[in-house]
N, C-alpha and C. Protein backbone atom coordinates (compact mmCIF):
# COMPACT_ATOMS: atom_id res chain seq x y z
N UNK A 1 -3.85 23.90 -0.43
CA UNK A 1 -2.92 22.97 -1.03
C UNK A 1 -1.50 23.47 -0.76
N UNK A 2 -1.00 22.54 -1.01
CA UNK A 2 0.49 23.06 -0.33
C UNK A 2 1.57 23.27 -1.84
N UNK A 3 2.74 24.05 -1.39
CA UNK A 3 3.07 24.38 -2.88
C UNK A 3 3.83 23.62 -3.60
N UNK A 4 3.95 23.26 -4.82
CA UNK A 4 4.64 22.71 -5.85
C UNK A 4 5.29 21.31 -4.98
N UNK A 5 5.96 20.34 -5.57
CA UNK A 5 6.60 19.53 -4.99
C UNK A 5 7.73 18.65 -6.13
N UNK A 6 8.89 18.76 -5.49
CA UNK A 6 9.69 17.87 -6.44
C UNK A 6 10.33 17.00 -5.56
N UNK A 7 10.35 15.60 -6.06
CA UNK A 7 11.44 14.85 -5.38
C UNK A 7 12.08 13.74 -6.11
N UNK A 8 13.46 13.51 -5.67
CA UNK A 8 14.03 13.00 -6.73
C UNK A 8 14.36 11.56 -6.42
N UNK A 9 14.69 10.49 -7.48
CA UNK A 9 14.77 9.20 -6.71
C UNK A 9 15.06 8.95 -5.55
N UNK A 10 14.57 8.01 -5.16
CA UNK A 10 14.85 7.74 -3.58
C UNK A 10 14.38 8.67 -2.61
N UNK A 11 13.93 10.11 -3.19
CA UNK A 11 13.48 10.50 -2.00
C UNK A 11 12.17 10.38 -1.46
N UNK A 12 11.70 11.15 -0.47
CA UNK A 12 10.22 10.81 0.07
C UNK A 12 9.99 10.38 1.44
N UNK A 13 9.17 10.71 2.53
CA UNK A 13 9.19 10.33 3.88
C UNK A 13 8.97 8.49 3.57
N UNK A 14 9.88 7.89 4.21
CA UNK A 14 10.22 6.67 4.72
C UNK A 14 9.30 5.88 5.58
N UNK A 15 8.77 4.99 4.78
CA UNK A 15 7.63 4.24 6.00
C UNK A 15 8.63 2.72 5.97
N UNK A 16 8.81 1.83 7.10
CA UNK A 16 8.71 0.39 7.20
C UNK A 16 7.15 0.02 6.69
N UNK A 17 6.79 -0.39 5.89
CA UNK A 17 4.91 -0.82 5.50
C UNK A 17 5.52 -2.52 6.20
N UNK A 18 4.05 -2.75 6.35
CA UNK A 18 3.95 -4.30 6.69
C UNK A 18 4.21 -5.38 5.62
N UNK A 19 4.20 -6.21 5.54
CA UNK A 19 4.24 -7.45 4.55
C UNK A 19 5.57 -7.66 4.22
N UNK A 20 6.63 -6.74 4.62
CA UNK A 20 8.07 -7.13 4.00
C UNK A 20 8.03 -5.78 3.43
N UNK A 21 7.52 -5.09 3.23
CA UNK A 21 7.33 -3.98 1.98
C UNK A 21 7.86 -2.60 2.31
N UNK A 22 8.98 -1.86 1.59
CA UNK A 22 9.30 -0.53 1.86
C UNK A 22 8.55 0.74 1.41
N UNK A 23 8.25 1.56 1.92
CA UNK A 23 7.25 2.31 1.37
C UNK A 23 8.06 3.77 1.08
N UNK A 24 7.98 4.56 -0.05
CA UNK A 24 8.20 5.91 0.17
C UNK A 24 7.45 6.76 0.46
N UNK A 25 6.67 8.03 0.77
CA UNK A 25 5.44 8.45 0.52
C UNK A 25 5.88 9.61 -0.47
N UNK A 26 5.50 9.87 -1.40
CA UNK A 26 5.81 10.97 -2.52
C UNK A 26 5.06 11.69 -2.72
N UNK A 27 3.54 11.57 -2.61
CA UNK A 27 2.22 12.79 -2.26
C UNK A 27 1.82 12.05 -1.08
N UNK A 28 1.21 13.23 -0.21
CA UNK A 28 0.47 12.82 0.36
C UNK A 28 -1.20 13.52 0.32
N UNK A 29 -2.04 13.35 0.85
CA UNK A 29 -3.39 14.47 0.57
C UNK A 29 -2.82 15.86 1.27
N UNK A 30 -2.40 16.00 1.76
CA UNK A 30 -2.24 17.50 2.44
C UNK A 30 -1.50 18.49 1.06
N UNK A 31 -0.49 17.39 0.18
CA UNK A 31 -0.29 17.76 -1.29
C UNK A 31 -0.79 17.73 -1.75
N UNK A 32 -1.85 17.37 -2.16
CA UNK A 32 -2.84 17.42 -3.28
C UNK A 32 -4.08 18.05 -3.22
N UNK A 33 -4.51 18.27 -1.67
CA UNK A 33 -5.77 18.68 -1.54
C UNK A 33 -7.10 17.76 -1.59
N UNK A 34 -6.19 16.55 -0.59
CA UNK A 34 -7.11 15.16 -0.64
C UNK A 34 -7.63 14.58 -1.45
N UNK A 35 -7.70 14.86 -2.68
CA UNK A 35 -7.77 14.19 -4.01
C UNK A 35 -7.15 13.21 -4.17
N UNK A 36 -5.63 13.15 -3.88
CA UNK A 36 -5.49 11.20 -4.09
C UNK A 36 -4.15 11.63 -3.29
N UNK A 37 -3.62 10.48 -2.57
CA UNK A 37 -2.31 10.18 -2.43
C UNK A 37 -1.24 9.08 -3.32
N UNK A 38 0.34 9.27 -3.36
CA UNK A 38 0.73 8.53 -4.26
C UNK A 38 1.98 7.88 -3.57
N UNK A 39 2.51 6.49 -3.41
CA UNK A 39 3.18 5.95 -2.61
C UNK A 39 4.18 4.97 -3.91
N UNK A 40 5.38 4.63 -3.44
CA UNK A 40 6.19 4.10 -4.13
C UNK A 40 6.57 2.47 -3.19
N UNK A 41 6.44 1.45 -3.82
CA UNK A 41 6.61 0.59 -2.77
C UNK A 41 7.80 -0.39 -3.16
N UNK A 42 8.11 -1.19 -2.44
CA UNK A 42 9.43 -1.99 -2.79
C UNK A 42 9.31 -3.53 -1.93
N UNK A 43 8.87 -4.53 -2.73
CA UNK A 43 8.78 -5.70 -2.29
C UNK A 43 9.80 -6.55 -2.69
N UNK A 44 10.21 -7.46 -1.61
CA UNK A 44 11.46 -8.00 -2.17
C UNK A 44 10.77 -9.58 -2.50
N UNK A 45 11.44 -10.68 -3.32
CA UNK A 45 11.33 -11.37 -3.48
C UNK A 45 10.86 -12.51 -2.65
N UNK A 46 9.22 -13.17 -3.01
CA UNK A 46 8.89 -14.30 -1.94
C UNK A 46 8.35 -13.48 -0.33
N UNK A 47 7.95 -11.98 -0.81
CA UNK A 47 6.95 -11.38 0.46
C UNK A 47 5.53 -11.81 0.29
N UNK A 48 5.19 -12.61 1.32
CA UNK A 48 3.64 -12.91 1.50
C UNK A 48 2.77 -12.00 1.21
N UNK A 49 1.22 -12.73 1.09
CA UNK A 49 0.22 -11.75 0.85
C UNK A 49 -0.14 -10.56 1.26
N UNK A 50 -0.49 -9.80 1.04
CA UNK A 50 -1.35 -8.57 1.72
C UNK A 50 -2.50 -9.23 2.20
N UNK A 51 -3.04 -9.05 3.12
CA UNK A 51 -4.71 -9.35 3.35
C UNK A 51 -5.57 -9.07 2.58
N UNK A 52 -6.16 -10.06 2.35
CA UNK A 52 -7.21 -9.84 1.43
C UNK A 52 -8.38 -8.79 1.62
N UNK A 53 -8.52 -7.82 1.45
CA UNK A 53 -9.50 -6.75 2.44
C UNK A 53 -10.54 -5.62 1.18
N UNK A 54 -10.96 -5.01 1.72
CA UNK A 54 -11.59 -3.63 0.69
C UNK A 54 -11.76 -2.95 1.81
N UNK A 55 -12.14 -1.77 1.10
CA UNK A 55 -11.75 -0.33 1.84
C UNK A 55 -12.54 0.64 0.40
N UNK A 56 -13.25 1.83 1.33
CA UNK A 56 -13.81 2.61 0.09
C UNK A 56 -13.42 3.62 -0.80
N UNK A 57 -12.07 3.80 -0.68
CA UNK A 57 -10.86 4.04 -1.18
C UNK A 57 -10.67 3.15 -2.25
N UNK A 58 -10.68 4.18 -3.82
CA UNK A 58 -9.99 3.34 -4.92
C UNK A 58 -8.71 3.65 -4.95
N UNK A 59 -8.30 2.46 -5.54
CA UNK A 59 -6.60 2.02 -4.82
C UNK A 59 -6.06 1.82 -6.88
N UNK A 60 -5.31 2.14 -7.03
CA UNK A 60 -4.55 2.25 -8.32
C UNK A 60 -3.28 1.27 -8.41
N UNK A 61 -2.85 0.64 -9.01
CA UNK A 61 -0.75 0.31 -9.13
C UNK A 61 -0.57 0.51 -10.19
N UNK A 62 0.46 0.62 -10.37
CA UNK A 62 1.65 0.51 -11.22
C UNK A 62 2.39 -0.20 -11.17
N UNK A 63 2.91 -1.46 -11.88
CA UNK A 63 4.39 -1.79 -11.48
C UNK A 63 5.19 -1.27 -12.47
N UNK A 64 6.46 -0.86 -11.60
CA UNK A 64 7.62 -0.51 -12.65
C UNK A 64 8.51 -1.65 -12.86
N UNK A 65 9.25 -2.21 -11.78
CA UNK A 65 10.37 -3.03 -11.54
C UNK A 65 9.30 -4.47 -11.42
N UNK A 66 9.79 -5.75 -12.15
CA UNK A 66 9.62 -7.04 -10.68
C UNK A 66 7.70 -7.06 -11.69
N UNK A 67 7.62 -8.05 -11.05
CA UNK A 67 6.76 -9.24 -11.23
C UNK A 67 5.87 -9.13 -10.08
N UNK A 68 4.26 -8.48 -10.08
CA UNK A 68 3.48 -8.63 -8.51
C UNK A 68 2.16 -9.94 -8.96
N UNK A 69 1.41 -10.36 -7.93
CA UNK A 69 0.62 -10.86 -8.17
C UNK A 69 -0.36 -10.30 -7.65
N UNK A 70 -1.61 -10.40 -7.73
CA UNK A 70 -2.99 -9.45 -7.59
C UNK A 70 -4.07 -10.57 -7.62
N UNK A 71 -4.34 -11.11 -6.18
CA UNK A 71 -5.93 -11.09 -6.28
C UNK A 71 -6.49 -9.78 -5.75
N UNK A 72 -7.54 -10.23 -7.05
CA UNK A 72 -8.65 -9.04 -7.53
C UNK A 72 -10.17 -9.05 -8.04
N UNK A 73 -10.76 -8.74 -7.09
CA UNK A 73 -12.35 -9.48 -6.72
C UNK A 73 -12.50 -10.49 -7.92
N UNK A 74 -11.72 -11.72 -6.68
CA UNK A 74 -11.71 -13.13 -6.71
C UNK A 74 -10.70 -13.42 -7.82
N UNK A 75 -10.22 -12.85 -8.67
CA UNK A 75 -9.28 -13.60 -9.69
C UNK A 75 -7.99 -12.89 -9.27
N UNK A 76 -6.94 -14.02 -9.53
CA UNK A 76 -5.82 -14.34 -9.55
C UNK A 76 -5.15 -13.81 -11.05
N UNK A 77 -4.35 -12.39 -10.53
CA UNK A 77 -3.67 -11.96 -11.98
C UNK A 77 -2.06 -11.33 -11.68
N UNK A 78 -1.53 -11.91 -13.25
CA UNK A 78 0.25 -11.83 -12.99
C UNK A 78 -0.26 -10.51 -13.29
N UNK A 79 1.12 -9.67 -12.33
CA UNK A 79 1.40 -8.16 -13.40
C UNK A 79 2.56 -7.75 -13.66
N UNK A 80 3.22 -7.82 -14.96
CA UNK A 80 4.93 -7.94 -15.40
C UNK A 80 5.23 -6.05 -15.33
N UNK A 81 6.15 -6.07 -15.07
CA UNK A 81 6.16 -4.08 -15.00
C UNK A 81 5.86 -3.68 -16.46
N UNK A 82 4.77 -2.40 -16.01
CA UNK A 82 3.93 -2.14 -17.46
C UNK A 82 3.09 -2.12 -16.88
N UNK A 83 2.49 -3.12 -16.25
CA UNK A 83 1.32 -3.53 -15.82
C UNK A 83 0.29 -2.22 -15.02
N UNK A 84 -0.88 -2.15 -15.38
CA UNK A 84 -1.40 -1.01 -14.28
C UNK A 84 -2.80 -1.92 -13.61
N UNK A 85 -3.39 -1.47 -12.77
CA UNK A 85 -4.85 -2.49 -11.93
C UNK A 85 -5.29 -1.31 -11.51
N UNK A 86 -6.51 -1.64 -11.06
CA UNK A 86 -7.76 -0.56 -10.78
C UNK A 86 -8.42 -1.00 -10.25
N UNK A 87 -8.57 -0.68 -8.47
CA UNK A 87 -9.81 -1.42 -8.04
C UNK A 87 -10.51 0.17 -7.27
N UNK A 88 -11.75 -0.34 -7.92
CA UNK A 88 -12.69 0.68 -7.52
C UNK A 88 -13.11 0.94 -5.62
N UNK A 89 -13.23 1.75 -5.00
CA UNK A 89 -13.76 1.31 -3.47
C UNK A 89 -14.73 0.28 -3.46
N UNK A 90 -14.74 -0.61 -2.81
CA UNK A 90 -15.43 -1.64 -2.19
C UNK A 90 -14.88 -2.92 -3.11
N UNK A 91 -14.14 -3.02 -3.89
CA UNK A 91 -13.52 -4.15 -4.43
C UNK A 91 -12.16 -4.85 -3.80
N UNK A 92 -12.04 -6.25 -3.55
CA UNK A 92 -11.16 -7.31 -2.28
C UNK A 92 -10.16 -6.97 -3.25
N UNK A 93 -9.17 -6.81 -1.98
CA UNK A 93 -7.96 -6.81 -3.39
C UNK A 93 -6.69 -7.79 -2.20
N UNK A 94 -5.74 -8.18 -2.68
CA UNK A 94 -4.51 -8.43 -2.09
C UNK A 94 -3.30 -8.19 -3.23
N UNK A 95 -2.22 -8.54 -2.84
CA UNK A 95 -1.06 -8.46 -3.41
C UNK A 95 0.44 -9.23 -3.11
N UNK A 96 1.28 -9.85 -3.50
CA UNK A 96 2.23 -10.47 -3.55
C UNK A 96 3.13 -10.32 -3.94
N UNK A 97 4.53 -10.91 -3.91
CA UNK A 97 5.72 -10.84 -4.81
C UNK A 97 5.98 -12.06 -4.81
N UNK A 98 5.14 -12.77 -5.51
CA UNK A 98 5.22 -14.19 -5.49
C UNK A 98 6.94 -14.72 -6.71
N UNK A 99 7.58 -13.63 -7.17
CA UNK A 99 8.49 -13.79 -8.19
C UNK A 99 9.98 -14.25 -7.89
N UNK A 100 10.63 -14.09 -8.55
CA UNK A 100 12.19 -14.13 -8.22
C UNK A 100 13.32 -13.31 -7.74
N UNK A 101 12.14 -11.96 -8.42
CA UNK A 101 13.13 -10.39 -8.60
C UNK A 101 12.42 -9.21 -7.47
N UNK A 102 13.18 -8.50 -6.91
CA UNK A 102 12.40 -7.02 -6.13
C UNK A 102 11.65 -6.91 -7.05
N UNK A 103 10.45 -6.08 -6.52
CA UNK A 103 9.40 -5.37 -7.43
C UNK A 103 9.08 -4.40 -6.91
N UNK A 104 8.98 -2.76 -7.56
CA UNK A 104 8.69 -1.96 -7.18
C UNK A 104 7.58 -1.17 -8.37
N UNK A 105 6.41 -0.64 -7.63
CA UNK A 105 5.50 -0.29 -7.89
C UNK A 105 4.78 1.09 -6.80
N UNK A 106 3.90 1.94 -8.17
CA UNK A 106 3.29 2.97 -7.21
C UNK A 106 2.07 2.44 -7.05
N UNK A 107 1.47 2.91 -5.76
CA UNK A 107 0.03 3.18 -5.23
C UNK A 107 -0.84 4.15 -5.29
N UNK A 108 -1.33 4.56 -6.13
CA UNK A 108 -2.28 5.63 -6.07
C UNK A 108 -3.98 5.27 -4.86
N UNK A 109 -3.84 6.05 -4.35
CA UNK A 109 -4.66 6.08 -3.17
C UNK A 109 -5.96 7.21 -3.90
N UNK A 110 -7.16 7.42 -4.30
CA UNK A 110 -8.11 8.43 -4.83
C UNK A 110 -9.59 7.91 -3.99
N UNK A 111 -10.03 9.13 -2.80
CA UNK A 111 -9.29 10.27 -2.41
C UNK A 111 -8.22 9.98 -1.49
N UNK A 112 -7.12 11.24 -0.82
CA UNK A 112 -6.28 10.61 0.09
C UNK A 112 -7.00 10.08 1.44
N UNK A 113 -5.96 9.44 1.86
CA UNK A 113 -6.19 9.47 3.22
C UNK A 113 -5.44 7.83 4.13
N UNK A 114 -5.66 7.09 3.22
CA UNK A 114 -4.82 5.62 3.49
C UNK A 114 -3.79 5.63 3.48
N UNK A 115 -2.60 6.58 2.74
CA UNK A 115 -1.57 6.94 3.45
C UNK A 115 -0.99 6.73 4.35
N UNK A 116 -2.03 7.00 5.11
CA UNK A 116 -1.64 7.73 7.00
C UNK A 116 -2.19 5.97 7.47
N UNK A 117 -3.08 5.06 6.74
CA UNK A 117 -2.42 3.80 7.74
C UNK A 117 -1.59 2.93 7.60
N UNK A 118 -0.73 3.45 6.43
CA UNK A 118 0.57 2.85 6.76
C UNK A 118 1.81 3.31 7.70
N UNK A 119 1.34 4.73 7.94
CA UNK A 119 1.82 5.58 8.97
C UNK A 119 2.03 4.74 10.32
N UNK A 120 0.05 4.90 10.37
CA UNK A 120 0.27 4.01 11.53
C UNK A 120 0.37 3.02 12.18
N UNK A 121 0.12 2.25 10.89
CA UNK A 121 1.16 0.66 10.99
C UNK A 121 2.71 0.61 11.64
N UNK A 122 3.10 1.43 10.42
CA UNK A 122 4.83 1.26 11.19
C UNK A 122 5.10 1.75 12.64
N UNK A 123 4.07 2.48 13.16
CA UNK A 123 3.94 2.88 14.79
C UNK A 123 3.72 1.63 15.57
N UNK A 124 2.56 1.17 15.12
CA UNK A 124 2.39 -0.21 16.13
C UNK A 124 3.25 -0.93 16.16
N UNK A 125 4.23 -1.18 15.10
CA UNK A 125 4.82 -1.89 14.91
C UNK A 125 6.35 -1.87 15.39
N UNK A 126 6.68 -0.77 15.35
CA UNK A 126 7.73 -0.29 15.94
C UNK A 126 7.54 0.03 17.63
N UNK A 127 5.93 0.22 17.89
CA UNK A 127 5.99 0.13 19.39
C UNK A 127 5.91 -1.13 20.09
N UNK A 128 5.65 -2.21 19.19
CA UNK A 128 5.82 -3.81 19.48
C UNK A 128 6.82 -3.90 19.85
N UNK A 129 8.06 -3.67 18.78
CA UNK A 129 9.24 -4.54 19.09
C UNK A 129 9.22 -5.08 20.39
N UNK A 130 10.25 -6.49 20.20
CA UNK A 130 10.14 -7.13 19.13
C UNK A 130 9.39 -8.30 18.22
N UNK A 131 8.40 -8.09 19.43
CA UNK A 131 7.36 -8.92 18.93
C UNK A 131 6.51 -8.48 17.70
N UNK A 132 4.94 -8.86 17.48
CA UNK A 132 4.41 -8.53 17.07
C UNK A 132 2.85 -7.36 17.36
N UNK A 133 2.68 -6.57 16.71
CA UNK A 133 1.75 -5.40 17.42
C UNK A 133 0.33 -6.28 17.86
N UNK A 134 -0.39 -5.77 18.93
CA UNK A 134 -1.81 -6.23 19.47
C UNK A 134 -2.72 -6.49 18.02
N UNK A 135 -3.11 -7.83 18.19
CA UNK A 135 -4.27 -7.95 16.80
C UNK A 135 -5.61 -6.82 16.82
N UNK A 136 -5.89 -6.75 18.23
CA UNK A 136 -7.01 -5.96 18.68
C UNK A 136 -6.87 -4.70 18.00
N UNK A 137 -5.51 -4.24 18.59
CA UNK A 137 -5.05 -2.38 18.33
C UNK A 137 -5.19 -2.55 16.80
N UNK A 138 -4.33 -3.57 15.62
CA UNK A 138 -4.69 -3.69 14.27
C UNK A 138 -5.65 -3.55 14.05
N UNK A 139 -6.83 -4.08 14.55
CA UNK A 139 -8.26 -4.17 14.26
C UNK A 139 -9.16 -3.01 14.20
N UNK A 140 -8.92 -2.40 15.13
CA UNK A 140 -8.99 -1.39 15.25
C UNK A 140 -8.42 -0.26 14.79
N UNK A 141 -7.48 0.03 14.53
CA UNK A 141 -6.92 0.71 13.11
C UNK A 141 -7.44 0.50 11.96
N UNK A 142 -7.78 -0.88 11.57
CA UNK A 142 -8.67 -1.05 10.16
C UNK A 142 -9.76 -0.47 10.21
N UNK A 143 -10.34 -0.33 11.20
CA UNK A 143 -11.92 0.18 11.09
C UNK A 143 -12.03 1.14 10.98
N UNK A 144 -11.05 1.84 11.31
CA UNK A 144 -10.65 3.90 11.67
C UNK A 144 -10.69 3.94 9.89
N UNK A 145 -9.74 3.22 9.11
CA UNK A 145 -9.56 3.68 8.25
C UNK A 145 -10.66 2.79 7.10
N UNK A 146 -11.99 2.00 7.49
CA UNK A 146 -12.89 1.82 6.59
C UNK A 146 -12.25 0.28 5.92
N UNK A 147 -11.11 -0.23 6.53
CA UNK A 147 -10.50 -1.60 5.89
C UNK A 147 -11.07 -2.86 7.01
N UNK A 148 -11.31 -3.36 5.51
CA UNK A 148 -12.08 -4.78 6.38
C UNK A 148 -12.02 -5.69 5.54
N UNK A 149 -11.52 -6.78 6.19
CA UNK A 149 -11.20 -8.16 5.53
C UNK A 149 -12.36 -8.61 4.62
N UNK A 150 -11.96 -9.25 3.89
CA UNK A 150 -12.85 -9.43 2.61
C UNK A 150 -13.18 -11.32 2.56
N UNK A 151 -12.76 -12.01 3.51
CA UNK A 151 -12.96 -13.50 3.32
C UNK A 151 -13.62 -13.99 4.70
């Protein structure tokens, strides 16, 4: 495990995430000792869905800031900051900022490791410019990391 860690607002390695969404990374498993990773995210107002998908990775939020929406094997739920969700591995999940206001919320990732495909999202994505990355190469990234569409 790696030693102690402090970081203070705003800080944290910098991802572009997909959907509109800013990502910080604030643990990652190499911090924790693959036990969970923990991500800070920042959706701005009127960012489309996440894909609807599961993955065997239980996935945690938080919202702090902002208004998210959550389908969550099959139901449709507001979450006002306060709010926490829990989807176990193998449960469809998506997510939204279907609201008025930014919303920012953490991700708990248990164990780590999904982290790293938002990593390598912002790679494809940045090796696109300015188009959009190969659906194939996406596809293939989902499978590396156990994510698969859920509809």
């Amino acid at each position: 495990m790696s030693p102690a860690v402090r970081l203070l607002p705003g800080e944290g390695e910098r991802i572009v995430g997909p959907w509109g969404r800013s990502i910080a990374l604030k643990a990652s498993g190499v911090d924790t000792a693959t036990h969970y990773s923990l991500l800070e995210f920042t959706t701005e107002p009127g960012a489309p869905w996440s894909t609807y998908h599961t993955h065997p990775t239980t996935e945690a939020w938080y919202v702090m800031e902002g208004e998210l929406t959550f389908r969550l094997d099959g139901r449709r739920l507001a979450a006002l900051a306060g709010s926490f969700l829990l989807a176990p591995g193998g449960v469809p999940h998506a997510v939204a900022n279907l609201g008025s206001m930014t919303a920012r919320y953490v991700v708990i990732f248990s164990p780590a490791g999904l982290e790293s495909w938002f990593i390598d999202v912002a790679s494809l994505v940045e090796a696109a410019k300015p188009g959009e990355p190969d659906p194939g190469e996406l596809s293939a990234l989902a499978a590396r990391y156990g994510i698969v569409l859920a509809e």
